[in-house]
C-alpha atoms as a PDB file:
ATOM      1  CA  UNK A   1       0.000   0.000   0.000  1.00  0.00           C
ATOM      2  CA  UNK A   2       1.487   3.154  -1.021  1.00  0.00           C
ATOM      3  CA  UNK A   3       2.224   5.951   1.837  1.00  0.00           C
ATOM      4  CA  UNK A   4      -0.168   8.687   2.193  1.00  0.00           C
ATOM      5  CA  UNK A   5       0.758  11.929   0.775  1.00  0.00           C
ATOM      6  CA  UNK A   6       1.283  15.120   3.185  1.00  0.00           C
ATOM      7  CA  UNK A   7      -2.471  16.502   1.884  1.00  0.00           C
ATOM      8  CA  UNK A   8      -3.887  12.892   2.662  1.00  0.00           C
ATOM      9  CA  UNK A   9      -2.749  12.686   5.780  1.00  0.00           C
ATOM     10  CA  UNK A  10      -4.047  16.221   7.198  1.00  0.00           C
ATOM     11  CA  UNK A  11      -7.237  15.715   5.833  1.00  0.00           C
ATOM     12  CA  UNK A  12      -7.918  12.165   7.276  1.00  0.00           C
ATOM     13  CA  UNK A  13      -6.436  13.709  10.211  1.00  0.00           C
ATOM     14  CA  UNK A  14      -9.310  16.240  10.242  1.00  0.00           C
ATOM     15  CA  UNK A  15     -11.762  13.880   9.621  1.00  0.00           C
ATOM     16  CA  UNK A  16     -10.975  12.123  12.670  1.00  0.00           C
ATOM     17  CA  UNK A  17     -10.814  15.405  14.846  1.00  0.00           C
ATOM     18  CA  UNK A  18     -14.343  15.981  13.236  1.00  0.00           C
ATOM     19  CA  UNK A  19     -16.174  12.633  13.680  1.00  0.00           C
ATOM     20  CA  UNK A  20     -18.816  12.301  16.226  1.00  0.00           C
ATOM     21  CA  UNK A  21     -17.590   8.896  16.820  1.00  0.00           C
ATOM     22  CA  UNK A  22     -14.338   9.206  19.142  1.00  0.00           C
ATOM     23  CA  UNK A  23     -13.292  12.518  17.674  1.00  0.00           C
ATOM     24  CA  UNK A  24     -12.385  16.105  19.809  1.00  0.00           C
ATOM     25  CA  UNK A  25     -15.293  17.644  21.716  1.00  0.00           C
ATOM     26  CA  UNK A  26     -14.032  21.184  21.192  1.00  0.00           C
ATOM     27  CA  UNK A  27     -13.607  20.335  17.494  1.00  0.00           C
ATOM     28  CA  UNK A  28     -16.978  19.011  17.018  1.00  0.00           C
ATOM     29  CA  UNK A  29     -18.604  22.214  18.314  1.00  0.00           C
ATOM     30  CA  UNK A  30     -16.961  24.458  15.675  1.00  0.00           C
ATOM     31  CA  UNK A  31     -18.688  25.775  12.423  1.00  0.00           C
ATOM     32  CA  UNK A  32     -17.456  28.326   9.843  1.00  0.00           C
ATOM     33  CA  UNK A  33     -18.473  31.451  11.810  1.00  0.00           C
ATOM     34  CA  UNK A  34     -15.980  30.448  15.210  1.00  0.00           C
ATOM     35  CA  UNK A  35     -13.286  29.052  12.763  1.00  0.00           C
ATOM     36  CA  UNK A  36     -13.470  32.204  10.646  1.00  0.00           C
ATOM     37  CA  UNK A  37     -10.908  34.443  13.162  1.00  0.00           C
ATOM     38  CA  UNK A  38      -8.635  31.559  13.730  1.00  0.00           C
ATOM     39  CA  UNK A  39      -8.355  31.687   9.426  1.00  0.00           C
ATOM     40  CA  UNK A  40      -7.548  35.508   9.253  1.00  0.00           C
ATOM     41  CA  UNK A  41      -4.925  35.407  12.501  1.00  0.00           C
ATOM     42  CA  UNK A  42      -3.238  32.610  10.766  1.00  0.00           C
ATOM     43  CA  UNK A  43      -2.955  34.387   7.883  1.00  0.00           C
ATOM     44  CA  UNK A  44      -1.167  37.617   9.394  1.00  0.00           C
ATOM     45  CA  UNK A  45       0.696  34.602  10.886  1.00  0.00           C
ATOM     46  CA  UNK A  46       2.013  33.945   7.249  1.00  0.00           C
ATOM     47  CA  UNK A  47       2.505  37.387   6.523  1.00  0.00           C
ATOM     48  CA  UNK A  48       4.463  38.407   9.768  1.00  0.00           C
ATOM     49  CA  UNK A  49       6.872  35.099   9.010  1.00  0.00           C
ATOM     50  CA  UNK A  50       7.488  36.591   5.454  1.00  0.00           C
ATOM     51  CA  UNK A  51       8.277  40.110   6.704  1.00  0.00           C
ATOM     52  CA  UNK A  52      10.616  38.291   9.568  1.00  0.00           C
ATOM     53  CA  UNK A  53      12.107  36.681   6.568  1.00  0.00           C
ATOM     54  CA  UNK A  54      12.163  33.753   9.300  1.00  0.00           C
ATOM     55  CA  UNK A  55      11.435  30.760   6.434  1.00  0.00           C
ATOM     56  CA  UNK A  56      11.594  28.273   9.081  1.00  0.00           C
ATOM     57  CA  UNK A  57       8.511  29.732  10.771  1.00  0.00           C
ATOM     58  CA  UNK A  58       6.797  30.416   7.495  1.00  0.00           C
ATOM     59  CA  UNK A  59       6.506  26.520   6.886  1.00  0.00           C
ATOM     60  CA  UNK A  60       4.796  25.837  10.498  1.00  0.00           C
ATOM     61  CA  UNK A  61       2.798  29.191   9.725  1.00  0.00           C
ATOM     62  CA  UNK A  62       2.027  27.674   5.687  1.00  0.00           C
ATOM     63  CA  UNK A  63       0.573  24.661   7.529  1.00  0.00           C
ATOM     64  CA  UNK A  64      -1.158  26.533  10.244  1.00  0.00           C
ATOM     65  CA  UNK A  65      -3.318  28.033   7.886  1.00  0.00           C
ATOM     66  CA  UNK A  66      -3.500  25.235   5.267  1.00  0.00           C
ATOM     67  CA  UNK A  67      -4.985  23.444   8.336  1.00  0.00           C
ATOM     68  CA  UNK A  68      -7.899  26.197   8.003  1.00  0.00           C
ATOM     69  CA  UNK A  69      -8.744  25.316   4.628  1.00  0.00           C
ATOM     70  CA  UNK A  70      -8.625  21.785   5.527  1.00  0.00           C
ATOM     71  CA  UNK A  71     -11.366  22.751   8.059  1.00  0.00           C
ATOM     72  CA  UNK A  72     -13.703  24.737   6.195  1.00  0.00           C
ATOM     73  CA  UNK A  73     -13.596  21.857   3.493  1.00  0.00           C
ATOM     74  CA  UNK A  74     -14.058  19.327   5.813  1.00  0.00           C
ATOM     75  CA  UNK A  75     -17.525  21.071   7.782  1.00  0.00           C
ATOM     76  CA  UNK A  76     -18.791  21.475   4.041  1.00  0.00           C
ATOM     77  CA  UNK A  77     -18.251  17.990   3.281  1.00  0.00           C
ATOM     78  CA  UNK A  78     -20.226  16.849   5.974  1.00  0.00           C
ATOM     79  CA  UNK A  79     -23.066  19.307   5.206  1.00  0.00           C
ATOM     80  CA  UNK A  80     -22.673  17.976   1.592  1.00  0.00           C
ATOM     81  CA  UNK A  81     -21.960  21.247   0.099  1.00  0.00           C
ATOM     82  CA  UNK A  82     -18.110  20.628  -1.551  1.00  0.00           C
ATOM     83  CA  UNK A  83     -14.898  19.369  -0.147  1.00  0.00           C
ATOM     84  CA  UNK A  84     -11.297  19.864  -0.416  1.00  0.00           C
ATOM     85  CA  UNK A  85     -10.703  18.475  -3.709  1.00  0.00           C
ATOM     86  CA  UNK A  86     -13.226  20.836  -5.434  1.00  0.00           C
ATOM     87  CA  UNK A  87     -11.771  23.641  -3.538  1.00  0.00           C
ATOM     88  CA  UNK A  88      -8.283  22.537  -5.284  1.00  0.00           C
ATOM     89  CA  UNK A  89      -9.783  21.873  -8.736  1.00  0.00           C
ATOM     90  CA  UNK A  90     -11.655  25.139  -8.293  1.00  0.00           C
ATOM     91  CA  UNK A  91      -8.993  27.525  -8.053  1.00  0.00           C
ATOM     92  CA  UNK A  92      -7.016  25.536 -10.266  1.00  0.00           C
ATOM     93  CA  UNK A  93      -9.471  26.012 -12.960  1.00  0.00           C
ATOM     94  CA  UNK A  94      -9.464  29.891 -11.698  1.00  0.00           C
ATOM     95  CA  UNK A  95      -5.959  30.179 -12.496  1.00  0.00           C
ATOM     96  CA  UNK A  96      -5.867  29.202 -16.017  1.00  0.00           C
ATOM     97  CA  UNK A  97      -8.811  31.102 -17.041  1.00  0.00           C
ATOM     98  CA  UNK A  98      -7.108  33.860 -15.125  1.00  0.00           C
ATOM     99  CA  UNK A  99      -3.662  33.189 -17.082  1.00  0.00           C
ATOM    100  CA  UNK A 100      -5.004  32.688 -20.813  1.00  0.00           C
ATOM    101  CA  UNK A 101      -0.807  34.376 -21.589  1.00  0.00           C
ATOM    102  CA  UNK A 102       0.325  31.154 -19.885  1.00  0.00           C
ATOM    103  CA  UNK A 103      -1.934  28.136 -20.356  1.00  0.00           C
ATOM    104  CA  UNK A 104      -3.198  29.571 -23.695  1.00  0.00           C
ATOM    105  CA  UNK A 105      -2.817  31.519 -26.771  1.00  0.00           C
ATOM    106  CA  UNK A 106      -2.973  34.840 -25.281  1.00  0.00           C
ATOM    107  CA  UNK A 107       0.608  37.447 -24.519  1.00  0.00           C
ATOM    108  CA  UNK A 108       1.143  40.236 -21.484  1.00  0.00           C
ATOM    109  CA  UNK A 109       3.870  42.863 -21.930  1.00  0.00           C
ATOM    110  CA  UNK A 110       4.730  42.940 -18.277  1.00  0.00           C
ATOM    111  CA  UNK A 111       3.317  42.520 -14.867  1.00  0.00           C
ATOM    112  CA  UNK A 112       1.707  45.743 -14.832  1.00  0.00           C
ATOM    113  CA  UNK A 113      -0.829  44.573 -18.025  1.00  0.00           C
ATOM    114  CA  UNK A 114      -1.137  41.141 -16.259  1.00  0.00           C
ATOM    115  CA  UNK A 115      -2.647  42.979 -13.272  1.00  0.00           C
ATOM    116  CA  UNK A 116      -4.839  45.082 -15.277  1.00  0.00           C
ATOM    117  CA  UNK A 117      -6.029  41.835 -17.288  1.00  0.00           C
ATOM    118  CA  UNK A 118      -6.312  40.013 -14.030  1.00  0.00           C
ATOM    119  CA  UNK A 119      -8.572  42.677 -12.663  1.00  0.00           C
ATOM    120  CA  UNK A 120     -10.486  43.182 -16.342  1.00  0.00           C
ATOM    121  CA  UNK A 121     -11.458  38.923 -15.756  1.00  0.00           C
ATOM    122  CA  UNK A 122     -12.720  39.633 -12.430  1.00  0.00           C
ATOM    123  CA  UNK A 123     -14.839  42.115 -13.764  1.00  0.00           C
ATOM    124  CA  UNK A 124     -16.426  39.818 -16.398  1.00  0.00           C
ATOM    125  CA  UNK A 125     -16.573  37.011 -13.683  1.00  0.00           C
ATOM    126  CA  UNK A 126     -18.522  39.264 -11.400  1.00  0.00           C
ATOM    127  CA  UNK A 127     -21.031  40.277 -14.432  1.00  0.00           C
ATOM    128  CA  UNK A 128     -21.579  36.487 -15.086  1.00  0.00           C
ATOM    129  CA  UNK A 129     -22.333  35.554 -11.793  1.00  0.00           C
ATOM    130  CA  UNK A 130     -24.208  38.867 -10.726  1.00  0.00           C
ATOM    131  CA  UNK A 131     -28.420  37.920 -10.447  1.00  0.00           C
ATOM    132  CA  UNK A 132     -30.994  39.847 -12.214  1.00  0.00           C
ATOM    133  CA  UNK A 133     -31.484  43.184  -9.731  1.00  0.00           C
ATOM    134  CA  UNK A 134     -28.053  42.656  -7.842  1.00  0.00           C
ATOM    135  CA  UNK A 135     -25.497  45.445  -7.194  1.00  0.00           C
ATOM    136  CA  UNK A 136     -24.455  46.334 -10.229  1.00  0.00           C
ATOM    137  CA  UNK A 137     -21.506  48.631  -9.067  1.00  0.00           C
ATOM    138  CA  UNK A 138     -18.014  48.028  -9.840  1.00  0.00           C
ATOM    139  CA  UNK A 139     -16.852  47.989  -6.327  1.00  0.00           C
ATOM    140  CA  UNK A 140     -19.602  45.216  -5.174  1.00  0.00           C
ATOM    141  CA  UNK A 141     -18.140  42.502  -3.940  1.00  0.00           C
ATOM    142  CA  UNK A 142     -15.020  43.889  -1.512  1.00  0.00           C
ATOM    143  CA  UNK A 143     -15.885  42.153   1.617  1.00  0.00           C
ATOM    144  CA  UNK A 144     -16.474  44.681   4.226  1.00  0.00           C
ATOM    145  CA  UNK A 145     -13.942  42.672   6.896  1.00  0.00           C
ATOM    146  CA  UNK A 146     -10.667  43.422   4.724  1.00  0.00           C
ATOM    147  CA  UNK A 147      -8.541  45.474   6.667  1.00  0.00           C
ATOM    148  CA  UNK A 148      -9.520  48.785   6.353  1.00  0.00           C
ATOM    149  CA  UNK A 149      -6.192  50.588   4.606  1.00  0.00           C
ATOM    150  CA  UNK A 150      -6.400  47.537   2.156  1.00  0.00           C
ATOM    151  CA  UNK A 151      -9.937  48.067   1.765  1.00  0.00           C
ATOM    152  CA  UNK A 152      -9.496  51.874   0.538  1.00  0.00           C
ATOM    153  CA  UNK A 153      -6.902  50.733  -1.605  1.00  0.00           C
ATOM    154  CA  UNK A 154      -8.887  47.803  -3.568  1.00  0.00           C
ATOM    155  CA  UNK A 155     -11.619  50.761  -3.623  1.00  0.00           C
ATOM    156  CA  UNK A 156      -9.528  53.380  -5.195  1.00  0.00           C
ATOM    157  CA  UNK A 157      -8.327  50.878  -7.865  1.00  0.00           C
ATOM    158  CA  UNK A 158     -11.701  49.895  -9.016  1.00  0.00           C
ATOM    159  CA  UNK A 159     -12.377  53.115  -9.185  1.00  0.00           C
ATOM    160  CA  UNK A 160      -9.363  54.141 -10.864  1.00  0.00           C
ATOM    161  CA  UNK A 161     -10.199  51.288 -13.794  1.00  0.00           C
ATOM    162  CA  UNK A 162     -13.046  53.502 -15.256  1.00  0.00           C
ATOM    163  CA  UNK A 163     -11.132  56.598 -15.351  1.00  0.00           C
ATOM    164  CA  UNK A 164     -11.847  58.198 -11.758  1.00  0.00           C
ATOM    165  CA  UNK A 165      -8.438  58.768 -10.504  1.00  0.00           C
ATOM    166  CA  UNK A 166      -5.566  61.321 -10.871  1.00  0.00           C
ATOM    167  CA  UNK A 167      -3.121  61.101 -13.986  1.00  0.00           C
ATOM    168  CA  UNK A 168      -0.163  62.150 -12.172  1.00  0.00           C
ATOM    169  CA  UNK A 169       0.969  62.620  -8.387  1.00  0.00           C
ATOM    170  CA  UNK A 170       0.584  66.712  -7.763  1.00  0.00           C
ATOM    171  CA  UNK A 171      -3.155  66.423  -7.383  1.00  0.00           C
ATOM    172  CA  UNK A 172      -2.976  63.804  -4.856  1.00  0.00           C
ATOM    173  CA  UNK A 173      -0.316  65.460  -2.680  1.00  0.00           C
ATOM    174  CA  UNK A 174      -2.691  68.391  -3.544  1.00  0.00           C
ATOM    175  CA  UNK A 175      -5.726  66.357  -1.854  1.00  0.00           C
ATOM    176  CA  UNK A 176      -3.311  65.382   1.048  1.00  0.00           C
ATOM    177  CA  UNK A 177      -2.185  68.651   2.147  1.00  0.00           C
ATOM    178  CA  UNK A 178      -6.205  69.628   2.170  1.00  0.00           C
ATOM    179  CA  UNK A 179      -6.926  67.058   3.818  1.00  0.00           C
ATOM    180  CA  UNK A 180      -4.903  67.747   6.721  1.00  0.00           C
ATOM    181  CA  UNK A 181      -5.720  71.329   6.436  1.00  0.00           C
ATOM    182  CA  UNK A 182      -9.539  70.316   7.302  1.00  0.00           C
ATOM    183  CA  UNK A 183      -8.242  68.347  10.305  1.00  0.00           C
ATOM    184  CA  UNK A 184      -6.602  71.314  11.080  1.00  0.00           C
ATOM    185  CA  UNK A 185      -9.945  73.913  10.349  1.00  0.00           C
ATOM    186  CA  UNK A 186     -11.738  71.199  12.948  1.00  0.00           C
ATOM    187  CA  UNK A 187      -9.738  71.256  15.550  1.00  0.00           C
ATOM    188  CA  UNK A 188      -9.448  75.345  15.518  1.00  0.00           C
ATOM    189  CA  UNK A 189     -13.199  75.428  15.890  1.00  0.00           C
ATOM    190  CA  UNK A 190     -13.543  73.107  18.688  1.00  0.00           C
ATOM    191  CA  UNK A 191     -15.011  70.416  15.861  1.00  0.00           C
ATOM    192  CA  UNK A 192     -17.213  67.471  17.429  1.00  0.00           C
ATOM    193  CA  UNK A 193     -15.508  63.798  17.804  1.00  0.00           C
ATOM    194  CA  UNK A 194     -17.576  62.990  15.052  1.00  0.00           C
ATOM    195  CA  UNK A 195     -16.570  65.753  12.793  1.00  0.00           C
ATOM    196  CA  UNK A 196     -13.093  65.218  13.430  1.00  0.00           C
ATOM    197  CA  UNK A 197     -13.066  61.304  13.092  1.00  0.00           C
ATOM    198  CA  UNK A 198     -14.441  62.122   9.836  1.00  0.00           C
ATOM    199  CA  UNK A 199     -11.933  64.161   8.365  1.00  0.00           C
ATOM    200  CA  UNK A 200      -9.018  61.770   9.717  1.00  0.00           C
ATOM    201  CA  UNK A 201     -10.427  58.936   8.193  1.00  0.00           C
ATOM    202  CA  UNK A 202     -10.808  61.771   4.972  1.00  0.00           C
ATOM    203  CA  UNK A 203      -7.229  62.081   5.638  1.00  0.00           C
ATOM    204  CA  UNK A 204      -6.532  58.793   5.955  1.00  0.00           C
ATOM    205  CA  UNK A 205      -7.861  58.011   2.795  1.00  0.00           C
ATOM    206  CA  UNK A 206      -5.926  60.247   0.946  1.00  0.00           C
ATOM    207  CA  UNK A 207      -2.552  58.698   2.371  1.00  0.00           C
ATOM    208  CA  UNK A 208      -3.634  55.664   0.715  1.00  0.00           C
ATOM    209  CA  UNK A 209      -4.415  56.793  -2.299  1.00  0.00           C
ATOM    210  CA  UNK A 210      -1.084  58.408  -2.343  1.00  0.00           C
ATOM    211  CA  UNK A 211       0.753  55.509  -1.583  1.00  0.00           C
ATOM    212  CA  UNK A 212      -0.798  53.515  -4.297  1.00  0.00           C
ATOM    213  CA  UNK A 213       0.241  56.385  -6.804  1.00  0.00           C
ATOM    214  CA  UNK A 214       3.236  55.635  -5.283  1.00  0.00           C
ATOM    215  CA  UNK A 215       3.119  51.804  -5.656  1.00  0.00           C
ATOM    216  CA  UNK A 216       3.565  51.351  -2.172  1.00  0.00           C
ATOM    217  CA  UNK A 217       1.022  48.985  -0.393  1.00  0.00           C
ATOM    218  CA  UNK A 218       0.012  50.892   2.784  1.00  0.00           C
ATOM    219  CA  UNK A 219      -0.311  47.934   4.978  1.00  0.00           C
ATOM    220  CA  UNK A 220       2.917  46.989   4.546  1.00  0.00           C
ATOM    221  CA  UNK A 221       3.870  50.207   5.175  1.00  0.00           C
ATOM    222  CA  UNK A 222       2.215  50.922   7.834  1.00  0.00           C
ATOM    223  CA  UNK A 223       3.477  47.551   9.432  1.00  0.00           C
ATOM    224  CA  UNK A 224       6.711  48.892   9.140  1.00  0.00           C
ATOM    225  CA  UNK A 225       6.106  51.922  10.359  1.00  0.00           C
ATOM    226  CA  UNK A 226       4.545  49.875  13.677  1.00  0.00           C
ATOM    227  CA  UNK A 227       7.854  48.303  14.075  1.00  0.00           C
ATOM    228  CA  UNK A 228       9.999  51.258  13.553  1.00  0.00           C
ATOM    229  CA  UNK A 229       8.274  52.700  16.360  1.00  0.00           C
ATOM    230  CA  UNK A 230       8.703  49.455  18.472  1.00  0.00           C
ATOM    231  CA  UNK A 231      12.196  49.346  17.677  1.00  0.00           C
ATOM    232  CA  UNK A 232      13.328  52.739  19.194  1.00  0.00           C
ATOM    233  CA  UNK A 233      10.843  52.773  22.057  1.00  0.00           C
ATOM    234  CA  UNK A 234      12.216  49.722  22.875  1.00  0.00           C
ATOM    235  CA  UNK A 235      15.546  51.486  23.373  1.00  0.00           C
ATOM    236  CA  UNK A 236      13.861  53.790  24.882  1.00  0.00           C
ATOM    237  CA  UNK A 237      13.314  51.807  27.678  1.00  0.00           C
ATOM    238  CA  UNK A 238      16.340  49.833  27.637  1.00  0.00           C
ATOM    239  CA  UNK A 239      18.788  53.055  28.159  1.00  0.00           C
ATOM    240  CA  UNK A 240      16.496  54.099  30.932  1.00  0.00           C
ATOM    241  CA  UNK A 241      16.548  50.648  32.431  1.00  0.00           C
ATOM    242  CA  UNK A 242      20.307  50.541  31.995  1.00  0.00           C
ATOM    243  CA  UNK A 243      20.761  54.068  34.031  1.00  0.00           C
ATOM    244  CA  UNK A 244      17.911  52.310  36.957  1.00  0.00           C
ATOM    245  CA  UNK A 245      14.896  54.556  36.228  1.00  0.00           C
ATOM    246  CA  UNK A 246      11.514  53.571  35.426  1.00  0.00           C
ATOM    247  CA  UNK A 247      10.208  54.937  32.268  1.00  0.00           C
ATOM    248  CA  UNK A 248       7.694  56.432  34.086  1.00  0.00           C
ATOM    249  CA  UNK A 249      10.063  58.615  36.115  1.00  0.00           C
ATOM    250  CA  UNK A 250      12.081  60.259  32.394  1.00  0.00           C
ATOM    251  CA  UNK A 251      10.438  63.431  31.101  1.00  0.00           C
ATOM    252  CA  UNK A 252       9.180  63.398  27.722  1.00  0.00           C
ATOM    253  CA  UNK A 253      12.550  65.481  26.246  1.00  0.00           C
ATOM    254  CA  UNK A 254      14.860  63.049  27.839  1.00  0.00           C
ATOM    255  CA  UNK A 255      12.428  60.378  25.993  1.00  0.00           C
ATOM    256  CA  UNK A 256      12.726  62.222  22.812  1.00  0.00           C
ATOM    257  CA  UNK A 257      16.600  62.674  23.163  1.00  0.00           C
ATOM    258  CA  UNK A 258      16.797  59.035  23.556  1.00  0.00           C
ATOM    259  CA  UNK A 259      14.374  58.495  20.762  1.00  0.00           C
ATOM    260  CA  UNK A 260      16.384  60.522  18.236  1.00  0.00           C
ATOM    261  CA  UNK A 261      19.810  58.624  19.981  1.00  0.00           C
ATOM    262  CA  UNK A 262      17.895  55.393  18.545  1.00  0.00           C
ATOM    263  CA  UNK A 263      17.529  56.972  14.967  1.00  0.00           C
ATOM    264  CA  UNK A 264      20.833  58.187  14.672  1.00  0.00           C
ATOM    265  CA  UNK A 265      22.349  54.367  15.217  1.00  0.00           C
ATOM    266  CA  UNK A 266      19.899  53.142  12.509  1.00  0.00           C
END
């Protein structure tokens, strides 16, 4: 008898976890809305093990949320809906439709017009599948639970397919600077919480649109902007630790001295 494959294994290993007959308790009581969170933390999971360039964790991370789709498949299954194999034969047969340049007759310049053909078959996927009275707008579809700064972005592109979007970058550093100015105008008058949530998330916005002008994916940047900040608070505390006083106790210019110490040794 010929040894089970990796993808064999894991899935008779779910099977097991899910049968009513000997199988986990805690497992059993699951369905796709409590597994749903465990599938989008293991997915940062991935993407934090990529940034760490730490391949060694990426594989355990890989499996970690391999295991989700494993799960998902496996609760379908058993409500008779689809199973793992025609989740694997359905996004293969997604990715040749998707790649006519590679599995057909078709040709793409560069990545740039394989992006922009990628997006055009979405398009004509969505009008297929889209009932008779559906949303017929050309940014249905983006699931509301994408992060948000992603969320803008995928917004602004669609947008930006049918012509509404800037030609070059002074306009959007124009919007930017206005923007902020609002914040500012709200903050002279005393504005609500309301008002001024507003025009940060206005202002907000606009940062992402001009890091996509810029080609510059604004989680990622903002990620590394998070761990920037880490970095040199962390030796923040470390110097003050170092001398025997508690954070608490240093005033916020010897914080800021120490702060700009940190950025000078980067």
């Amino acid at each position: 008898m010929a040894a089970q494959s990796g993808i064999e294994r894991l899935l008779d290993v779910m099977a097991r976890l899910r049968d009513p007959d000997g199988g986990c308790p805690w497992d059993l009581e699951q369905d796709f809305s409590t597994i749903a969170p465990y599938t989008i933390e293991e997915a940062y999971e991935v993407a934090d093990a990529i940034e760490r360039q730490d391949l060694d964790d990426l594989e355990g991370e890989l499996g970690d949320l391999l295991l989700q789709v494993v799960y998902h498949a496996q609760m379908a299954k058993e409500a008779g809906r689809f199973d793992f194999e025609t989740v694997a034969a359905r996004i293969a047969d997604k990715m040749i439709h998707r790649h006519p340049h590679v599995f057909g007759s078709d040709t793409v310049e560069s990545a740039a017009a394989q992006s922009l053909a990628w997006e055009e078959a979405k398009a004509a996927e969505r009008a297929q599948k889209e009932p008779a009275g559906g949303d017929p707008s050309i940014l249905a579809d983006l699931p509301i639970g994408l992060p948000a700064l992603t969320r803008s972005a995928k917004l602004q592109r669609r947008a930006a397919r049918v012509g509404f979007d800037w030609p070059e970058l002074g306009p959007v550093l124009a919007k930017l600077e206005e923007e902020l100015a609002e914040v500012k105008a709200e903050l002279a008058t005393g504005g609500s919480h309301e008002r001024l949530e507003g025009e940060v998330g206005d202002l907000l916005f606009a940062a992402v649109n001009l890091a996509r002008h810029l080609g510059v994916d604004g989680e990622s940047a903002l990620r590394q902007a998070n761990r920037k900040f880490e970095r040199r608070f962390r030796a923040i505390e470390t110097a003050l630790r170092a001398a025997g006083r508690p954070i608490e106790d240093a005033s916020l210019d010897e914080m800021e001295d120490l702060w700009q110490a940190a950025k000078a040794r980067e």
